[in-house]
PDB file of N, CA and C in Angstrom:
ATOM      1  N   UNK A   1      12.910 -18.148  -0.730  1.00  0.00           N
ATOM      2  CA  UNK A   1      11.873 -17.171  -1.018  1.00  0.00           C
ATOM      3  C   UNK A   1      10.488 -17.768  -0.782  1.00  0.00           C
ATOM      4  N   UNK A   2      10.665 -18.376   0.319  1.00  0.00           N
ATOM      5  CA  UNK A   2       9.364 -19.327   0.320  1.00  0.00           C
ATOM      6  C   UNK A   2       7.954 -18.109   0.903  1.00  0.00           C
ATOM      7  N   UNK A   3       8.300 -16.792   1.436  1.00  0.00           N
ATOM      8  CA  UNK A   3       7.132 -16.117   1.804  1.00  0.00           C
ATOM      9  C   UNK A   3       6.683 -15.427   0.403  1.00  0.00           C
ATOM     10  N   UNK A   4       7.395 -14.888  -1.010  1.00  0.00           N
ATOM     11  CA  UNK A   4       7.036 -14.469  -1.780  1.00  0.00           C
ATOM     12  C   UNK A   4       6.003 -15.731  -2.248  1.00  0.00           C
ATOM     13  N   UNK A   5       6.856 -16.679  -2.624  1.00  0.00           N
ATOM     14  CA  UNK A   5       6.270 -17.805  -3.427  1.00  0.00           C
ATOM     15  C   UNK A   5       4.796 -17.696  -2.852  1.00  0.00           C
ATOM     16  N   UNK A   6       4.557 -18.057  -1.354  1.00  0.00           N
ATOM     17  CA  UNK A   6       3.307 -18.653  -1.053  1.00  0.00           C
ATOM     18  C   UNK A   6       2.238 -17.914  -1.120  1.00  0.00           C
ATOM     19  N   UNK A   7       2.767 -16.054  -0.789  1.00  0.00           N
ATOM     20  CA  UNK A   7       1.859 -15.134  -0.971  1.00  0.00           C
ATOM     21  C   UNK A   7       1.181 -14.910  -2.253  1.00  0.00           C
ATOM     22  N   UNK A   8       2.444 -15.425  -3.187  1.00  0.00           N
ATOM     23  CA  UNK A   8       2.075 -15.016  -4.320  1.00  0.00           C
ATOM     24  C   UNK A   8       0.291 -15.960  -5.334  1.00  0.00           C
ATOM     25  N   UNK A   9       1.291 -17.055  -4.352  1.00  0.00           N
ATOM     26  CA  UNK A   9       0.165 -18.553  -5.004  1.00  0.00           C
ATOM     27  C   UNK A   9      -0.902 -17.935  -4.156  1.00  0.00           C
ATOM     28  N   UNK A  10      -1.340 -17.974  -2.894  1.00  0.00           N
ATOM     29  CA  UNK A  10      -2.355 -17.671  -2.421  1.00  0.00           C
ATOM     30  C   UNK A  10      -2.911 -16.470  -3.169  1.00  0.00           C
ATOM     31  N   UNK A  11      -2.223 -15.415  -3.196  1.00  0.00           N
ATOM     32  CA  UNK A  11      -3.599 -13.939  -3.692  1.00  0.00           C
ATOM     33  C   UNK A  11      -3.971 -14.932  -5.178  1.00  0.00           C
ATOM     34  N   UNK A  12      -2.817 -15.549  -5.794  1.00  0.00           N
ATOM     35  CA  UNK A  12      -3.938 -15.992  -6.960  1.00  0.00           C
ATOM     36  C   UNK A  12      -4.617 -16.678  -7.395  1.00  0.00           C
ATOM     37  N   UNK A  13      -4.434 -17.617  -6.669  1.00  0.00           N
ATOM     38  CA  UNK A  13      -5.606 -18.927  -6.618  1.00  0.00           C
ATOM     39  C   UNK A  13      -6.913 -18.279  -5.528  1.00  0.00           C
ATOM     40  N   UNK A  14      -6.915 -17.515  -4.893  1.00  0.00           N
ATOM     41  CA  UNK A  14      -7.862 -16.389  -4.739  1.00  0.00           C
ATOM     42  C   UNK A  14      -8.507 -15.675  -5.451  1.00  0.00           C
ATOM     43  N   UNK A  15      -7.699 -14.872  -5.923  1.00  0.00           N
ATOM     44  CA  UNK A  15      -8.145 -14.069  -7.680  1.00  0.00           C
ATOM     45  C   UNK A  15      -8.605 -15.117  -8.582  1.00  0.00           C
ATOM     46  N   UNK A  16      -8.563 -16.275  -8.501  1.00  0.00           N
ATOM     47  CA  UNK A  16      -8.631 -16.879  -9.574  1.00  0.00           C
ATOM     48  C   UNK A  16     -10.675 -17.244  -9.867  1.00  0.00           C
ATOM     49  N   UNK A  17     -10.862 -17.606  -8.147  1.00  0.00           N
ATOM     50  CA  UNK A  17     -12.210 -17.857  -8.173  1.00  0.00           C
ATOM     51  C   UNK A  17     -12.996 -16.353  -8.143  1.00  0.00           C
ATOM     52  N   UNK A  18     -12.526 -15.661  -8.569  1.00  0.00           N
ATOM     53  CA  UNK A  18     -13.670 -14.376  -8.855  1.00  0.00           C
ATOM     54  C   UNK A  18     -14.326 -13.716  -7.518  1.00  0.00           C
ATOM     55  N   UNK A  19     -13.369 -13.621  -6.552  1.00  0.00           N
ATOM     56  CA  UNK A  19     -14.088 -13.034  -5.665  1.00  0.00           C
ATOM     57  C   UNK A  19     -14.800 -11.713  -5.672  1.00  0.00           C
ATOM     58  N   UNK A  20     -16.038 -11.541  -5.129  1.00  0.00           N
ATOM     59  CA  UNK A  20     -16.505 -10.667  -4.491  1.00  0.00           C
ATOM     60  C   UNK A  20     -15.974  -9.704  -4.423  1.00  0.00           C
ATOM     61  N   UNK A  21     -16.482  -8.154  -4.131  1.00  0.00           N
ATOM     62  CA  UNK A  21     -15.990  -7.204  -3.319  1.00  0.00           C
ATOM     63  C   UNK A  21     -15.348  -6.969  -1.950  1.00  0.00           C
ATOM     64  N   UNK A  22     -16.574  -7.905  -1.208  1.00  0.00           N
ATOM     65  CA  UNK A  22     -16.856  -8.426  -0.036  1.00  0.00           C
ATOM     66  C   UNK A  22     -15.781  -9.173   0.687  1.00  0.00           C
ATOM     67  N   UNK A  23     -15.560 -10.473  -0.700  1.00  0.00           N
ATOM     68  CA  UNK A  23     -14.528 -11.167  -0.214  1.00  0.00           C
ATOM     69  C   UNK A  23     -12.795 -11.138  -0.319  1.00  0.00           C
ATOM     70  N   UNK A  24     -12.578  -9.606  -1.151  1.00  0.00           N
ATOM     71  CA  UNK A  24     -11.453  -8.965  -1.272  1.00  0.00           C
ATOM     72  C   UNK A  24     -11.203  -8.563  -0.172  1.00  0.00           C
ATOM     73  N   UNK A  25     -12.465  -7.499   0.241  1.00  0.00           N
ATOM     74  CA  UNK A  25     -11.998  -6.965   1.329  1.00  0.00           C
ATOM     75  C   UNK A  25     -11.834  -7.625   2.507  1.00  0.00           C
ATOM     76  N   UNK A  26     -12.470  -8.688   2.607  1.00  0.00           N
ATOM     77  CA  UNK A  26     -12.229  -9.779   3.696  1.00  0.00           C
ATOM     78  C   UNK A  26     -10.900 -10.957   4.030  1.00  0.00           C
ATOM     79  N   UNK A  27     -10.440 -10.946   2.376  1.00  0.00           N
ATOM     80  CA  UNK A  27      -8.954 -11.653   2.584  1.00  0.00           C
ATOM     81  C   UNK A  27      -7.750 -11.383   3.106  1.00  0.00           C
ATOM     82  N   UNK A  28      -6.993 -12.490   4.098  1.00  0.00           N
ATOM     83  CA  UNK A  28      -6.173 -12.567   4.500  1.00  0.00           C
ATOM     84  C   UNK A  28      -5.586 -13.232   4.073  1.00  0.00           C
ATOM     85  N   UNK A  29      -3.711 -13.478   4.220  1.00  0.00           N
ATOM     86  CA  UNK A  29      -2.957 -13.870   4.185  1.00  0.00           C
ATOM     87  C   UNK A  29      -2.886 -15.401   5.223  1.00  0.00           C
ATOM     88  N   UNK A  30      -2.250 -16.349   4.955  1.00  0.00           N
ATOM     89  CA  UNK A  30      -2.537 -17.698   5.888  1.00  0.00           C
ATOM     90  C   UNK A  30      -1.581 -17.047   7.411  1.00  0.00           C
ATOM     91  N   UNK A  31      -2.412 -17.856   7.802  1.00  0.00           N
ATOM     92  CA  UNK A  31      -0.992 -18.199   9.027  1.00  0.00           C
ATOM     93  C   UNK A  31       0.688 -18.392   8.389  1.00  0.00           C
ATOM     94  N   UNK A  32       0.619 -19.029   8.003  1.00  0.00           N
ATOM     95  CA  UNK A  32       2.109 -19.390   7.438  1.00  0.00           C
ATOM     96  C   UNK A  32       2.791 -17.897   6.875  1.00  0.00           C
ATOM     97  N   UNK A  33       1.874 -17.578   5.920  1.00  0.00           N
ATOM     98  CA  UNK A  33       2.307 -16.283   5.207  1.00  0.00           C
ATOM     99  C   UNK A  33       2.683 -14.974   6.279  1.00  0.00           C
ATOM    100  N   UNK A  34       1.957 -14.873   6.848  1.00  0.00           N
ATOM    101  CA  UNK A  34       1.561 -14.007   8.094  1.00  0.00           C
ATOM    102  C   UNK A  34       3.185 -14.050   9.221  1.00  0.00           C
ATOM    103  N   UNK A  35       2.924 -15.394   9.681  1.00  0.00           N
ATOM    104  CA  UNK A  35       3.916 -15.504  10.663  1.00  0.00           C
ATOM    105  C   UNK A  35       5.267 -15.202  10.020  1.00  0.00           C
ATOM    106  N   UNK A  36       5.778 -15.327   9.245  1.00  0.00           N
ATOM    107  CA  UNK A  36       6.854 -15.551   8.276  1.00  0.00           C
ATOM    108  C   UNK A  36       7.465 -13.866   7.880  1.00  0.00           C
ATOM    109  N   UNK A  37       6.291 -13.266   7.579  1.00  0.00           N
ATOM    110  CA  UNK A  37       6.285 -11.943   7.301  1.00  0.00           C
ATOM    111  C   UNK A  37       6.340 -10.969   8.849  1.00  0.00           C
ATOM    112  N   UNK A  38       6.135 -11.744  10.019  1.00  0.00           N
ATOM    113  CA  UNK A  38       5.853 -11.038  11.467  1.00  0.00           C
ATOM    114  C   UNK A  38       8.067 -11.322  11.567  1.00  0.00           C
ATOM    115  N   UNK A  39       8.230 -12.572  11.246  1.00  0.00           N
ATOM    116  CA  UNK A  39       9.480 -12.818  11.042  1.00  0.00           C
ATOM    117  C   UNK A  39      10.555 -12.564  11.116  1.00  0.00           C
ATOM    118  N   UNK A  40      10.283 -12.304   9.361  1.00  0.00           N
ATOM    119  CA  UNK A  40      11.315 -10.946   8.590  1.00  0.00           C
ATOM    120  C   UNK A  40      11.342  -9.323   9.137  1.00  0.00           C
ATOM    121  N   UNK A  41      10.241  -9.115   9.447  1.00  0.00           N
ATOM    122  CA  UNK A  41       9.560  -7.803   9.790  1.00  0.00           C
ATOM    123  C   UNK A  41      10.361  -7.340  11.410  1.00  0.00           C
ATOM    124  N   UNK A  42      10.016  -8.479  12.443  1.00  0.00           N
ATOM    125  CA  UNK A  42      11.173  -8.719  13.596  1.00  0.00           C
ATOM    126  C   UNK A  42      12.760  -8.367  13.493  1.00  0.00           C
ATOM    127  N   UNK A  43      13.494  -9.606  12.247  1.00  0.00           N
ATOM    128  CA  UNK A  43      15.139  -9.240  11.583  1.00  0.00           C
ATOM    129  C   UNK A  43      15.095  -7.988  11.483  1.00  0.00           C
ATOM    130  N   UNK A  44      14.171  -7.294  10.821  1.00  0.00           N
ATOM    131  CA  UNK A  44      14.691  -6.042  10.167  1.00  0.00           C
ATOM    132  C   UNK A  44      14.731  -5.101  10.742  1.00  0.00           C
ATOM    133  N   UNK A  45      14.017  -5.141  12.109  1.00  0.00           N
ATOM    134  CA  UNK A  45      13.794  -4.186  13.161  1.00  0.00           C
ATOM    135  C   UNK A  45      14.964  -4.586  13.894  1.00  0.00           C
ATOM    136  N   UNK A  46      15.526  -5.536  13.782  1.00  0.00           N
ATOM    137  CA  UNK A  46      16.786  -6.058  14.718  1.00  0.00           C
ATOM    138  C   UNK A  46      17.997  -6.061  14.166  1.00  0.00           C
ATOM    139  N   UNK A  47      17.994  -5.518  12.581  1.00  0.00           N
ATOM    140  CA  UNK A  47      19.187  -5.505  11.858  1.00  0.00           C
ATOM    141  C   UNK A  47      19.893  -6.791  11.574  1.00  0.00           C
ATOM    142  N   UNK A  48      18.784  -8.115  11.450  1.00  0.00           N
ATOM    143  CA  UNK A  48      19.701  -9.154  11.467  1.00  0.00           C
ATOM    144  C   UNK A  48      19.068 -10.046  10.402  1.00  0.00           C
ATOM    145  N   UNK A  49      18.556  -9.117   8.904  1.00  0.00           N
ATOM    146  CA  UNK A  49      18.139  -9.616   7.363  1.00  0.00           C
ATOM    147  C   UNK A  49      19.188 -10.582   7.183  1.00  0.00           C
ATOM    148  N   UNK A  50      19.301 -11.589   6.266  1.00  0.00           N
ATOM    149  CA  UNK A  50      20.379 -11.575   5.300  1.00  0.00           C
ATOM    150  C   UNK A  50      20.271 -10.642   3.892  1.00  0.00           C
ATOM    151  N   UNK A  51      21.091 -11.061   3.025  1.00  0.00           N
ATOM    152  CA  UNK A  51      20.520  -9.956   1.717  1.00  0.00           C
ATOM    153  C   UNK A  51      19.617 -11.563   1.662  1.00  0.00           C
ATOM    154  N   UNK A  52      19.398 -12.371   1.207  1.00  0.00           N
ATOM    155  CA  UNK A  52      18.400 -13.276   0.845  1.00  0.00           C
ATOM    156  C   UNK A  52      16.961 -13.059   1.295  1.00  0.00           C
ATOM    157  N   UNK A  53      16.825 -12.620   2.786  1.00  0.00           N
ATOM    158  CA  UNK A  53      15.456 -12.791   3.637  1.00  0.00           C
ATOM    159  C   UNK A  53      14.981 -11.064   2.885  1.00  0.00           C
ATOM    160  N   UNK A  54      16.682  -9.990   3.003  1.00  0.00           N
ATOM    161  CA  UNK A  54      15.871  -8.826   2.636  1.00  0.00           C
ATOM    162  C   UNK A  54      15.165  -8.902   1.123  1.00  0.00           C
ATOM    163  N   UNK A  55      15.426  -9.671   0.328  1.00  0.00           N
ATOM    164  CA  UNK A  55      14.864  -9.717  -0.985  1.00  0.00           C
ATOM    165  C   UNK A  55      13.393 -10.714  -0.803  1.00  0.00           C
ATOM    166  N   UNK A  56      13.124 -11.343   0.004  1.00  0.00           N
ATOM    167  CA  UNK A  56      12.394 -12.044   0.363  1.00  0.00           C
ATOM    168  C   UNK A  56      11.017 -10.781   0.742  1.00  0.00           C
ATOM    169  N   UNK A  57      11.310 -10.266   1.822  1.00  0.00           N
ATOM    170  CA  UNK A  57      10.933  -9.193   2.854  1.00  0.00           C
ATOM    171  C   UNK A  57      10.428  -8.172   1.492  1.00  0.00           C
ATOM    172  N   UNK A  58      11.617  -7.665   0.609  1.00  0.00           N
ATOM    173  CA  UNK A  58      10.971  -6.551   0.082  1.00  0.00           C
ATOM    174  C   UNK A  58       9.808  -7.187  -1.292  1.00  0.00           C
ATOM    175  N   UNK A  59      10.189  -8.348  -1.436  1.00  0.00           N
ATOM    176  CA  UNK A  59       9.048  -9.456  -2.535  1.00  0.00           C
ATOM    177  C   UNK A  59       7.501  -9.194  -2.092  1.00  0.00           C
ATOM    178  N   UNK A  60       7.977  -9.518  -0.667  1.00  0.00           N
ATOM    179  CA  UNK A  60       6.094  -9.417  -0.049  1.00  0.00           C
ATOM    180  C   UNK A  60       5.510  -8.048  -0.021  1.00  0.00           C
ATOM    181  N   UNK A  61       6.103  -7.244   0.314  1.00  0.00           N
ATOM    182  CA  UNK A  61       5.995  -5.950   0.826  1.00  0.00           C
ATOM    183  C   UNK A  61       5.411  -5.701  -1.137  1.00  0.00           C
ATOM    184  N   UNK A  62       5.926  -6.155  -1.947  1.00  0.00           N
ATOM    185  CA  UNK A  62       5.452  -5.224  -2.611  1.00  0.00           C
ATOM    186  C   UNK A  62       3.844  -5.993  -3.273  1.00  0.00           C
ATOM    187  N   UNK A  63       3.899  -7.628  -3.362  1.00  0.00           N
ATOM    188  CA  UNK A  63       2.218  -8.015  -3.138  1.00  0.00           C
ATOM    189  C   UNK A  63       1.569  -7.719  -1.765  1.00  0.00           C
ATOM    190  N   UNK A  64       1.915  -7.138  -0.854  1.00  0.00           N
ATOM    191  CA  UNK A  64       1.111  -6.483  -0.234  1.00  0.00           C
ATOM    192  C   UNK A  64       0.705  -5.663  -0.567  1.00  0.00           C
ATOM    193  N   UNK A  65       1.607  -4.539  -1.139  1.00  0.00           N
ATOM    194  CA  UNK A  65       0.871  -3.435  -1.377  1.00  0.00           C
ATOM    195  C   UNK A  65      -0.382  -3.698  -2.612  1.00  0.00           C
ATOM    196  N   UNK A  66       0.405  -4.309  -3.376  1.00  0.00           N
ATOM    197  CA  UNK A  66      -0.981  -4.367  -4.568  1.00  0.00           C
ATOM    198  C   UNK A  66      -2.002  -5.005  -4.213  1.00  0.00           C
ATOM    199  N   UNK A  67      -2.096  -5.899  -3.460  1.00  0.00           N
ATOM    200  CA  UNK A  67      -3.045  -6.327  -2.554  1.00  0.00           C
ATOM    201  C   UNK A  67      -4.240  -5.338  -1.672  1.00  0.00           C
ATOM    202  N   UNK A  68      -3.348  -4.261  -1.441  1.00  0.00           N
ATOM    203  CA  UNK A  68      -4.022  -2.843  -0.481  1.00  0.00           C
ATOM    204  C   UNK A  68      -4.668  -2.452  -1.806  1.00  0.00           C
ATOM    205  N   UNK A  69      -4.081  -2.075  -3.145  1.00  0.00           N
ATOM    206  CA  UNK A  69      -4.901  -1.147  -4.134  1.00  0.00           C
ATOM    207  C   UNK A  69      -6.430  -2.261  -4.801  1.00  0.00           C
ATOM    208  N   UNK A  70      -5.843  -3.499  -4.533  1.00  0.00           N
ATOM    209  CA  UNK A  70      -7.154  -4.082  -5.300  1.00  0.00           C
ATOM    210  C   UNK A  70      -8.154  -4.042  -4.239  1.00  0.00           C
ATOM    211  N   UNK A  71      -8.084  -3.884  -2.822  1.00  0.00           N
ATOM    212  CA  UNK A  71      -8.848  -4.006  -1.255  1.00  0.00           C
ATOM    213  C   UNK A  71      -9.708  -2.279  -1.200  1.00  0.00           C
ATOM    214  N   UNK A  72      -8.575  -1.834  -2.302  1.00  0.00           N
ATOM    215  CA  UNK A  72      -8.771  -0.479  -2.139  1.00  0.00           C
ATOM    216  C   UNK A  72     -10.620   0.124  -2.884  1.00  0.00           C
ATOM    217  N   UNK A  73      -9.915  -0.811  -4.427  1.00  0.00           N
ATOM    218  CA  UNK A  73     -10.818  -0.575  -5.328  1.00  0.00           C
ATOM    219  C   UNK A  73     -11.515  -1.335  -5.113  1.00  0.00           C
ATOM    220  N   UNK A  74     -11.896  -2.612  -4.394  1.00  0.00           N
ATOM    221  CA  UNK A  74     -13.392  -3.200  -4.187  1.00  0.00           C
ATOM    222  C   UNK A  74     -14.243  -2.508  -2.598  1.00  0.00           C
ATOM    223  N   UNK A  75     -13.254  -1.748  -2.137  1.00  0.00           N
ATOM    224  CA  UNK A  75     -14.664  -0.849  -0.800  1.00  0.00           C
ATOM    225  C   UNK A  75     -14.583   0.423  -1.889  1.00  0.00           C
ATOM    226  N   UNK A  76     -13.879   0.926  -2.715  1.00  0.00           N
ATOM    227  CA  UNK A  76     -14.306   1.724  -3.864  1.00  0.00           C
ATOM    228  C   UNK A  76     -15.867   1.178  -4.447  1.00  0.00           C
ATOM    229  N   UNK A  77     -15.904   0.095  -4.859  1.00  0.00           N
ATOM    230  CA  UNK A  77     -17.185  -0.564  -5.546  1.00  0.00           C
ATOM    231  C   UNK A  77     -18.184  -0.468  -4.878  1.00  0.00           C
ATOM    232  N   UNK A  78     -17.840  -0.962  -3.131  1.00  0.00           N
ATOM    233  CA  UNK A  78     -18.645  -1.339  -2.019  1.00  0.00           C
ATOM    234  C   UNK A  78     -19.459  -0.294  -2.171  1.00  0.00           C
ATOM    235  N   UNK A  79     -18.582   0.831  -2.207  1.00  0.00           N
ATOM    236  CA  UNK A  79     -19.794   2.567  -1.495  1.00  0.00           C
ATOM    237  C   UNK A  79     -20.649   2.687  -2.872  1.00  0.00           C
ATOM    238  N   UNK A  80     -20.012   2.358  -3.903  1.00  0.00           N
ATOM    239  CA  UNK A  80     -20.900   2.874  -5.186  1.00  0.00           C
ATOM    240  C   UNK A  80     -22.112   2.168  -5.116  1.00  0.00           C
ATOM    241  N   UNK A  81     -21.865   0.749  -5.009  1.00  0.00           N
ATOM    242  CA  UNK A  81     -23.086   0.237  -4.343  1.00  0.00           C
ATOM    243  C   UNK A  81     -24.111   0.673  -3.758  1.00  0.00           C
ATOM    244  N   UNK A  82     -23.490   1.052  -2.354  1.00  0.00           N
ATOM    245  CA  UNK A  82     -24.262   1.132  -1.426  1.00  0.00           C
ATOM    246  C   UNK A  82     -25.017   2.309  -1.238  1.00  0.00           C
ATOM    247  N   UNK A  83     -24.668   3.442  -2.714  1.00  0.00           N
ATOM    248  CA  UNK A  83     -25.132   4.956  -2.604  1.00  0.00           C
ATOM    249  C   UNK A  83     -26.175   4.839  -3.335  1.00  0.00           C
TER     250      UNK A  83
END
């Protein structure tokens, strides 16, 4: 489960230093995280998961998404700002 693990450490040692609005909306995932997830994402389009990678696969998928709602709510902040 090494793509959950790393995603997971990264968004929070991210979160941890108090980012920005700015710099929410600006974060990415590493290379490592990224490629790994291009990966799984490949297997699954090819039908060739294990159940291990698919539990892996559906781990990220779901700090991604919460990742999208916190990206969501800081260009939420951005416009309040900027009005």
């Amino acid at each position: 489960m090494l793509l959950k693990t790393q995603a997971a450490t990264e968004i929070a040692q991210f979160l941890a230093h108090h980012p920005t609005p700015e710099q929410i909306v600006a974060f990415h995932p590493s290379s490592l995280v990224a490629e790994r997830a291009y990966e799984l994402i490949q297997a699954d389009r090819d039908g060739l998961l294990t159940e291990e990678e698919r539990k892996e696969l559906d781990s990220y998928l779901v700090i991604e998404y919460l990742m999208g709602l916190i990206k969501l709510e800081a260009h939420r902040q951005l416009r309040q700002l900027a009005s």
